[in-house]
PDB file of N, CA and C in Angstrom:
ATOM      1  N   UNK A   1      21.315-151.181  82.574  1.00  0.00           N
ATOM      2  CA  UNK A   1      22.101-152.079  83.389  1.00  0.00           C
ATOM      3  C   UNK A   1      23.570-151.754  83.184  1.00  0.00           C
ATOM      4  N   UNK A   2      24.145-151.604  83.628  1.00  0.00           N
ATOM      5  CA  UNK A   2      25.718-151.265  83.965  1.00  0.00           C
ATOM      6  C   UNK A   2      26.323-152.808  84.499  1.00  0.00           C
ATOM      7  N   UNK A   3      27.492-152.965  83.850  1.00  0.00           N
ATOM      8  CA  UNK A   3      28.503-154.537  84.173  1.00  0.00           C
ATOM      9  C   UNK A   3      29.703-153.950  84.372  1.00  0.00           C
ATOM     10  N   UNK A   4      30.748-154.682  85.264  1.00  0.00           N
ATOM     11  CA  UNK A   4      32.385-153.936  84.598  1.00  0.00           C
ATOM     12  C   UNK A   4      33.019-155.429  84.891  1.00  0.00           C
ATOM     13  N   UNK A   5      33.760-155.764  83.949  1.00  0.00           N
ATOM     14  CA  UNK A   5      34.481-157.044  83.890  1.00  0.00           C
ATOM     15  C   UNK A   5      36.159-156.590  83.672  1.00  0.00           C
ATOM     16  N   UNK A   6      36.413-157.943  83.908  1.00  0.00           N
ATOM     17  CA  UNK A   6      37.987-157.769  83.374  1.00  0.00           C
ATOM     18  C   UNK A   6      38.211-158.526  82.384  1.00  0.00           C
ATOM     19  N   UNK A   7      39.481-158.209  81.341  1.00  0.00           N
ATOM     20  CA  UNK A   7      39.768-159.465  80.518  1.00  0.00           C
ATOM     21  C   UNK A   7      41.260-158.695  80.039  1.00  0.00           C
ATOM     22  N   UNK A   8      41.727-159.393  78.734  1.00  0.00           N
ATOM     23  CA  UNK A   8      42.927-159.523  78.508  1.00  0.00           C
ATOM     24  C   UNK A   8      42.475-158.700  76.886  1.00  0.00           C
ATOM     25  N   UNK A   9      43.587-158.664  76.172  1.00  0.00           N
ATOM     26  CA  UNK A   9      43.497-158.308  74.440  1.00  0.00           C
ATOM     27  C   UNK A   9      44.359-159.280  74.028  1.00  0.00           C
ATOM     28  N   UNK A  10      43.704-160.108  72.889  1.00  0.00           N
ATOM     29  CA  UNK A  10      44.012-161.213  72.559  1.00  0.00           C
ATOM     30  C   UNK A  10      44.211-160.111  70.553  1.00  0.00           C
ATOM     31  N   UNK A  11      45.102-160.112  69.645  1.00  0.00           N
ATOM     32  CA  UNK A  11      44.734-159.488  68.656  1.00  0.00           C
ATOM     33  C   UNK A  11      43.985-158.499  68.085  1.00  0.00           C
ATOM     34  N   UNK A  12      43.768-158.183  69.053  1.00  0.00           N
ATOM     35  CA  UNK A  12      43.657-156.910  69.085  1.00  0.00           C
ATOM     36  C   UNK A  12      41.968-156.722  69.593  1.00  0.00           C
ATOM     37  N   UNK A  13      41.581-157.787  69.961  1.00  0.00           N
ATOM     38  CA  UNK A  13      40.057-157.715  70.390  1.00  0.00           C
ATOM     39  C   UNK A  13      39.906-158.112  71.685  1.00  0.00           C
ATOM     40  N   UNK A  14      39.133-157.951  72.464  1.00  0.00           N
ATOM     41  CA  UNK A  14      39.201-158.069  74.220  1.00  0.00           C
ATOM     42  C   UNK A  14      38.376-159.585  74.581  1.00  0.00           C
ATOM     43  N   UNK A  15      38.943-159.926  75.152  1.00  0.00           N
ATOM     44  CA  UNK A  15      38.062-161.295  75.838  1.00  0.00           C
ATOM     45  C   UNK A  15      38.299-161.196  77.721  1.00  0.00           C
ATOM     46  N   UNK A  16      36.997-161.255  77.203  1.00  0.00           N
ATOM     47  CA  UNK A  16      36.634-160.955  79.164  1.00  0.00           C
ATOM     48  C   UNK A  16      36.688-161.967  79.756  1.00  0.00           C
ATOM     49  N   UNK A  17      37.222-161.996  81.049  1.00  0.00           N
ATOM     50  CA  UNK A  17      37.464-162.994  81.909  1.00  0.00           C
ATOM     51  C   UNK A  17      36.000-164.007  82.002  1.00  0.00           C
ATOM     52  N   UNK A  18      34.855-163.654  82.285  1.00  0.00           N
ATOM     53  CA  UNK A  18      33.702-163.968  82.978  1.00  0.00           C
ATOM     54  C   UNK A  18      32.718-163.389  81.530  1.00  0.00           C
ATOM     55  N   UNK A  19      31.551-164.200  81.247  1.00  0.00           N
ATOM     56  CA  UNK A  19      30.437-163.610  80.451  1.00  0.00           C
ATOM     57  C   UNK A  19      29.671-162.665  81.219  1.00  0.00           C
ATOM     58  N   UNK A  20      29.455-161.832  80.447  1.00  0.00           N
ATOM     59  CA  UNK A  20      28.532-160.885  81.226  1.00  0.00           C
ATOM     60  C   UNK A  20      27.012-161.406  81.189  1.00  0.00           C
ATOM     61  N   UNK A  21      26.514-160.519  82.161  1.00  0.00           N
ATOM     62  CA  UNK A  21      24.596-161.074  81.988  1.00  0.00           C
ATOM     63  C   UNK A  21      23.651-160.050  81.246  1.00  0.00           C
ATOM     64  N   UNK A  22      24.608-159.425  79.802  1.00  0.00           N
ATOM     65  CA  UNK A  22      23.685-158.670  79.467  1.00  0.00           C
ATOM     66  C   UNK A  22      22.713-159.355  77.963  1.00  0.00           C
ATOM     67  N   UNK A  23      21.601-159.077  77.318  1.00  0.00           N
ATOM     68  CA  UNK A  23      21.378-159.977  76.544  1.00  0.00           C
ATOM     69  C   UNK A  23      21.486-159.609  75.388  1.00  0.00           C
ATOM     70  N   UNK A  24      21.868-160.610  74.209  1.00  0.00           N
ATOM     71  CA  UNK A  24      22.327-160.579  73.197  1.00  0.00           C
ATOM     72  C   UNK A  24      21.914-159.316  72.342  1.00  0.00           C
ATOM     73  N   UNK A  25      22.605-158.424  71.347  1.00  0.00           N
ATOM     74  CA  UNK A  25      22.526-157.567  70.486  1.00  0.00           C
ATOM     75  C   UNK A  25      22.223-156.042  71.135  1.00  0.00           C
ATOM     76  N   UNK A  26      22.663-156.479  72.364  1.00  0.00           N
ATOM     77  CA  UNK A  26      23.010-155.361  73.708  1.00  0.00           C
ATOM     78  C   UNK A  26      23.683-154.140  72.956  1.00  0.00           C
ATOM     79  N   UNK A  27      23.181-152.931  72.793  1.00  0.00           N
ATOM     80  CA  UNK A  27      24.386-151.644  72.475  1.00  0.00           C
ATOM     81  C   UNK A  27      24.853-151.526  73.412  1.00  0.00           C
ATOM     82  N   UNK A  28      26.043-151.066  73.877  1.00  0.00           N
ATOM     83  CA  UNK A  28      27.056-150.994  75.148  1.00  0.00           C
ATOM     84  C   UNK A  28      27.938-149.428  74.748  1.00  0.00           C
ATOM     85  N   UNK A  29      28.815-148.877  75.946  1.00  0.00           N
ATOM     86  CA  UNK A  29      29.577-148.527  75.671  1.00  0.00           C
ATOM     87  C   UNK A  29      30.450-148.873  75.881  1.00  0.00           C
ATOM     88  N   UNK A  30      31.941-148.890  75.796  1.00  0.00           N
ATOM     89  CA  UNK A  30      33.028-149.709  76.205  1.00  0.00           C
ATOM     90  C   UNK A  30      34.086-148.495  76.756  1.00  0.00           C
ATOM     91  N   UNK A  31      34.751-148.332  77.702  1.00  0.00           N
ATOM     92  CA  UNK A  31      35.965-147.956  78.253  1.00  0.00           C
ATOM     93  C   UNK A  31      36.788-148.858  78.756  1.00  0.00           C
ATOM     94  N   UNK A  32      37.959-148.318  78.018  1.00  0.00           N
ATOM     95  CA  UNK A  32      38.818-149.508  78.418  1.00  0.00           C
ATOM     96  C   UNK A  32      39.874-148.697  79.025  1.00  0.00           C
ATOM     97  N   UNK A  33      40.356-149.408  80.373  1.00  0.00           N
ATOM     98  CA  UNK A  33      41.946-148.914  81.472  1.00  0.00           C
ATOM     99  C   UNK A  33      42.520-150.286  81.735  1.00  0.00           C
ATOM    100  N   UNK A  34      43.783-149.769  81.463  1.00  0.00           N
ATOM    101  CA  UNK A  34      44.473-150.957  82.011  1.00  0.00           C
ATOM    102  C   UNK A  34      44.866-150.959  83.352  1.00  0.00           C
ATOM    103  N   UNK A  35      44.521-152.315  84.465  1.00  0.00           N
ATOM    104  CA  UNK A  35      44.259-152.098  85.702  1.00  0.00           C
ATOM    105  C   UNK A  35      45.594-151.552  86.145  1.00  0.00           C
ATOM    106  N   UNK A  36      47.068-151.481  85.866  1.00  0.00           N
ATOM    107  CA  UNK A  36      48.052-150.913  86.328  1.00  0.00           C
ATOM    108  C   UNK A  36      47.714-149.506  86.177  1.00  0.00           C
ATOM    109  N   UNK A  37      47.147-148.912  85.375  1.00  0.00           N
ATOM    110  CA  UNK A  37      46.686-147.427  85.244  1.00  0.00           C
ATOM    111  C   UNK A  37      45.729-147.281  86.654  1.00  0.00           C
ATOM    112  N   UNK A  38      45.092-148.415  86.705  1.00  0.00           N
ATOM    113  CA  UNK A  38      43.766-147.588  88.238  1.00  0.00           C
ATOM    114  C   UNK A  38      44.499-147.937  89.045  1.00  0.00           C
ATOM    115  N   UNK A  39      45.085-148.779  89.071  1.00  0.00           N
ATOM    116  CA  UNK A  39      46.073-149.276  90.531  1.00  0.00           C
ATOM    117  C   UNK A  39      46.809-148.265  90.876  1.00  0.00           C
ATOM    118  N   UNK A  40      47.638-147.114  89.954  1.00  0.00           N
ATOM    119  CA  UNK A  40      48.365-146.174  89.904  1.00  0.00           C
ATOM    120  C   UNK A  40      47.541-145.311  90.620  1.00  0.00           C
ATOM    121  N   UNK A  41      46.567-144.874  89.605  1.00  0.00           N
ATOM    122  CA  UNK A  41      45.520-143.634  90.288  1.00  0.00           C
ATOM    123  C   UNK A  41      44.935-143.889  91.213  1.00  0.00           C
ATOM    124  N   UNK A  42      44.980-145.385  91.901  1.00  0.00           N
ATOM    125  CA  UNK A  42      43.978-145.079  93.077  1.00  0.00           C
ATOM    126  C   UNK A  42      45.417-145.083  94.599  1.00  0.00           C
ATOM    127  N   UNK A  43      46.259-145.435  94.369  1.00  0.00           N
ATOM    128  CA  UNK A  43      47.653-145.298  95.410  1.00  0.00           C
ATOM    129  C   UNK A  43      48.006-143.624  95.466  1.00  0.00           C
ATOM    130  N   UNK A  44      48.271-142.569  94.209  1.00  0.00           N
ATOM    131  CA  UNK A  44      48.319-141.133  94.029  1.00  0.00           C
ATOM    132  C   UNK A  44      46.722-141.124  94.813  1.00  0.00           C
ATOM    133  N   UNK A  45      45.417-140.679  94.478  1.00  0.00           N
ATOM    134  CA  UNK A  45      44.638-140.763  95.071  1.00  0.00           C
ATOM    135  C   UNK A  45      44.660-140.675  96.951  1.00  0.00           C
ATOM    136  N   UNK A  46      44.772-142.032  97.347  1.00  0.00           N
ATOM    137  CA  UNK A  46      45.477-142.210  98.418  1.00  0.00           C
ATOM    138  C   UNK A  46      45.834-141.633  99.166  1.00  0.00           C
ATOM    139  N   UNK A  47      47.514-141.718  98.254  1.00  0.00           N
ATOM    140  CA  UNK A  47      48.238-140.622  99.001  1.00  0.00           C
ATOM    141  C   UNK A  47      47.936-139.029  99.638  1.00  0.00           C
ATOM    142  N   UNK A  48      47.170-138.315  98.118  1.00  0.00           N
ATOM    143  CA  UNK A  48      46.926-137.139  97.934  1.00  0.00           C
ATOM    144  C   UNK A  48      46.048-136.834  99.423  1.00  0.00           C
ATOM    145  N   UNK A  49      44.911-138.157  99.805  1.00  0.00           N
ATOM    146  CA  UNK A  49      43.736-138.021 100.204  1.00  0.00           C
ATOM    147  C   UNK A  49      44.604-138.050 102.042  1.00  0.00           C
ATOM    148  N   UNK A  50      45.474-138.951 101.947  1.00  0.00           N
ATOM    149  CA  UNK A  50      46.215-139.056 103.516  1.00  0.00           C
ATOM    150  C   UNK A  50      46.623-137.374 104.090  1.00  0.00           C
ATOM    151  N   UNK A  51      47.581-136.998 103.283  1.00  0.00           N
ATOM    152  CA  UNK A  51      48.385-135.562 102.950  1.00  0.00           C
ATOM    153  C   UNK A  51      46.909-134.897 103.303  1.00  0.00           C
ATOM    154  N   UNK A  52      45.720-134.402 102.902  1.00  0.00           N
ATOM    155  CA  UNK A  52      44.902-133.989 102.810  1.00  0.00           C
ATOM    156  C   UNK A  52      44.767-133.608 104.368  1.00  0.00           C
ATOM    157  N   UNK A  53      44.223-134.728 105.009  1.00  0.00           N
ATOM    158  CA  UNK A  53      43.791-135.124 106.495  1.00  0.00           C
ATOM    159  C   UNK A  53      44.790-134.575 107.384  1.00  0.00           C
ATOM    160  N   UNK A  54      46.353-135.069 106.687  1.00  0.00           N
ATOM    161  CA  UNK A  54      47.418-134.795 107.797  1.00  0.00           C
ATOM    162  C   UNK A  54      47.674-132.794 107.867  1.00  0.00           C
ATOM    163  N   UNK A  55      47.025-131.957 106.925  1.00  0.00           N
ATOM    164  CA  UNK A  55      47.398-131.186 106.916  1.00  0.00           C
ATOM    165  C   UNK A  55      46.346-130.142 107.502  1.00  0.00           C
ATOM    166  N   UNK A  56      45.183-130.901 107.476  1.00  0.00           N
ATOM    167  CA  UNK A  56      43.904-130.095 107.719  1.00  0.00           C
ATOM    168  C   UNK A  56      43.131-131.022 108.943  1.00  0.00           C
ATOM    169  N   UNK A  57      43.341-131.244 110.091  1.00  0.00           N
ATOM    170  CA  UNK A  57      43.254-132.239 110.718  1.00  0.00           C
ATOM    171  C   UNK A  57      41.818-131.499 111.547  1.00  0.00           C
ATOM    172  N   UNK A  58      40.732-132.508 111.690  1.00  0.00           N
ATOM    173  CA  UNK A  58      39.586-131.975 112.274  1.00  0.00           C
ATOM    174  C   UNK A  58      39.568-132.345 113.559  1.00  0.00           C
ATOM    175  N   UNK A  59      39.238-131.134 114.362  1.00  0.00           N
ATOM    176  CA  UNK A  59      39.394-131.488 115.891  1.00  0.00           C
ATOM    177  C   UNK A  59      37.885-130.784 116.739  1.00  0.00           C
ATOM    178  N   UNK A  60      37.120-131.846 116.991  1.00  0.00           N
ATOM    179  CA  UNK A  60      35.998-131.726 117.090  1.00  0.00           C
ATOM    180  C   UNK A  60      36.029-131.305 118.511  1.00  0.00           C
ATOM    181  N   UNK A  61      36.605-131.741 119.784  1.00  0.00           N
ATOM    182  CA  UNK A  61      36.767-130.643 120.813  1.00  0.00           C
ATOM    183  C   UNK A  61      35.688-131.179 121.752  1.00  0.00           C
ATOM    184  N   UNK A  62      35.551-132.653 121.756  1.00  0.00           N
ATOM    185  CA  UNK A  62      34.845-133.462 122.553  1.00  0.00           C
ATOM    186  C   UNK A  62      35.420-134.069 123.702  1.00  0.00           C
ATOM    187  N   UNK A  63      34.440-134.692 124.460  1.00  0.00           N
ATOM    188  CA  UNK A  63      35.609-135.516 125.613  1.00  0.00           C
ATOM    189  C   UNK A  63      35.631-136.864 124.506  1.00  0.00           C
ATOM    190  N   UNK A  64      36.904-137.358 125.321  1.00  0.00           N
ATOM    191  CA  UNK A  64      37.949-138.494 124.513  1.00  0.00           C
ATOM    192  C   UNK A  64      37.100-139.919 125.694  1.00  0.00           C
ATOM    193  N   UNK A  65      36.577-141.003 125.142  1.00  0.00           N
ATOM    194  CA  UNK A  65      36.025-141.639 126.008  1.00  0.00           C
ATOM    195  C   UNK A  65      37.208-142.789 126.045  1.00  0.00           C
ATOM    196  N   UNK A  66      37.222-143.069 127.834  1.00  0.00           N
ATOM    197  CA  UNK A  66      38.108-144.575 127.365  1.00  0.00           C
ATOM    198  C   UNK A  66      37.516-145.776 126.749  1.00  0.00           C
ATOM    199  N   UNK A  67      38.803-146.933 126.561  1.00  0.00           N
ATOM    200  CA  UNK A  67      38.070-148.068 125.695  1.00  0.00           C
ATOM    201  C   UNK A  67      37.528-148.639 126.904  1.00  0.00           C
ATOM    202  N   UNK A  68      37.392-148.777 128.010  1.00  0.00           N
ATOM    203  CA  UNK A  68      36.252-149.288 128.356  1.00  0.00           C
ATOM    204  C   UNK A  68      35.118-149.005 128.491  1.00  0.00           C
ATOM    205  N   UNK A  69      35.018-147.237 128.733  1.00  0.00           N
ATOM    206  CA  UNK A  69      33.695-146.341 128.816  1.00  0.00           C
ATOM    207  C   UNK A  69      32.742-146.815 127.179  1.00  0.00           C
ATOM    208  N   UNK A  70      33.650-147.062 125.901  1.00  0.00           N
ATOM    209  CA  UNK A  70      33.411-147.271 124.597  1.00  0.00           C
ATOM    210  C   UNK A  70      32.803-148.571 124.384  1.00  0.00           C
ATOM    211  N   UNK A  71      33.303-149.461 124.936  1.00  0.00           N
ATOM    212  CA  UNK A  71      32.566-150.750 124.844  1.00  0.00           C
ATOM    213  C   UNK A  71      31.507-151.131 126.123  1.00  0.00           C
ATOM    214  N   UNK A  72      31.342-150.062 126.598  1.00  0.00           N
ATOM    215  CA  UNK A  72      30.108-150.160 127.655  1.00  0.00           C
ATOM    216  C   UNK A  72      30.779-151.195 129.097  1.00  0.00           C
ATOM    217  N   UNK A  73      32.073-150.797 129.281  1.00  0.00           N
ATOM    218  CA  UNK A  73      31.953-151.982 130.170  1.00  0.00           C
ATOM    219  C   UNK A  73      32.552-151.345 131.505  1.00  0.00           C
ATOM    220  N   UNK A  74      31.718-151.259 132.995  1.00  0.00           N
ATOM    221  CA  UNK A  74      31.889-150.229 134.263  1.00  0.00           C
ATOM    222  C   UNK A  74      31.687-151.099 135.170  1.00  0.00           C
TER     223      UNK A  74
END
């Protein structure tokens, strides 16, 4: 079973927002990011992934339908 929670570090030990539903004497692994770190990597990400598209742009070479032909309406 896989969980991912959030919480804070209180002295140096983590307290999670929400209990998890796993059951007691559970081995786990733990990774810990601080969400300004994924928030970071997922905006770079993003970006990288926009730049990507804008530079390599796929042009499939179809007819272009209008929005009314698109919503079925003649």
């Amino acid at each position: 079973m896989k969980a991912e929670a959030t919480g804070i570090v209180l002295g140096g030990a983590l307290q999670l927002d929400e209990q998890l539903t796993l059951p007691d004497h559970s081995r786990v692994r733990v990774a810990v990011e601080t969400i300004e770190d994924a928030k970071t990597r997922y905006r770079e990400g993003l970006k990288a992934w926009k730049e990507l598209c804008e530079a390599h742009p796929i042009h499939a070479g179809g007819r272009r339908f209008t929005r009314d032909e698109l919503h079925g309406r003649r």
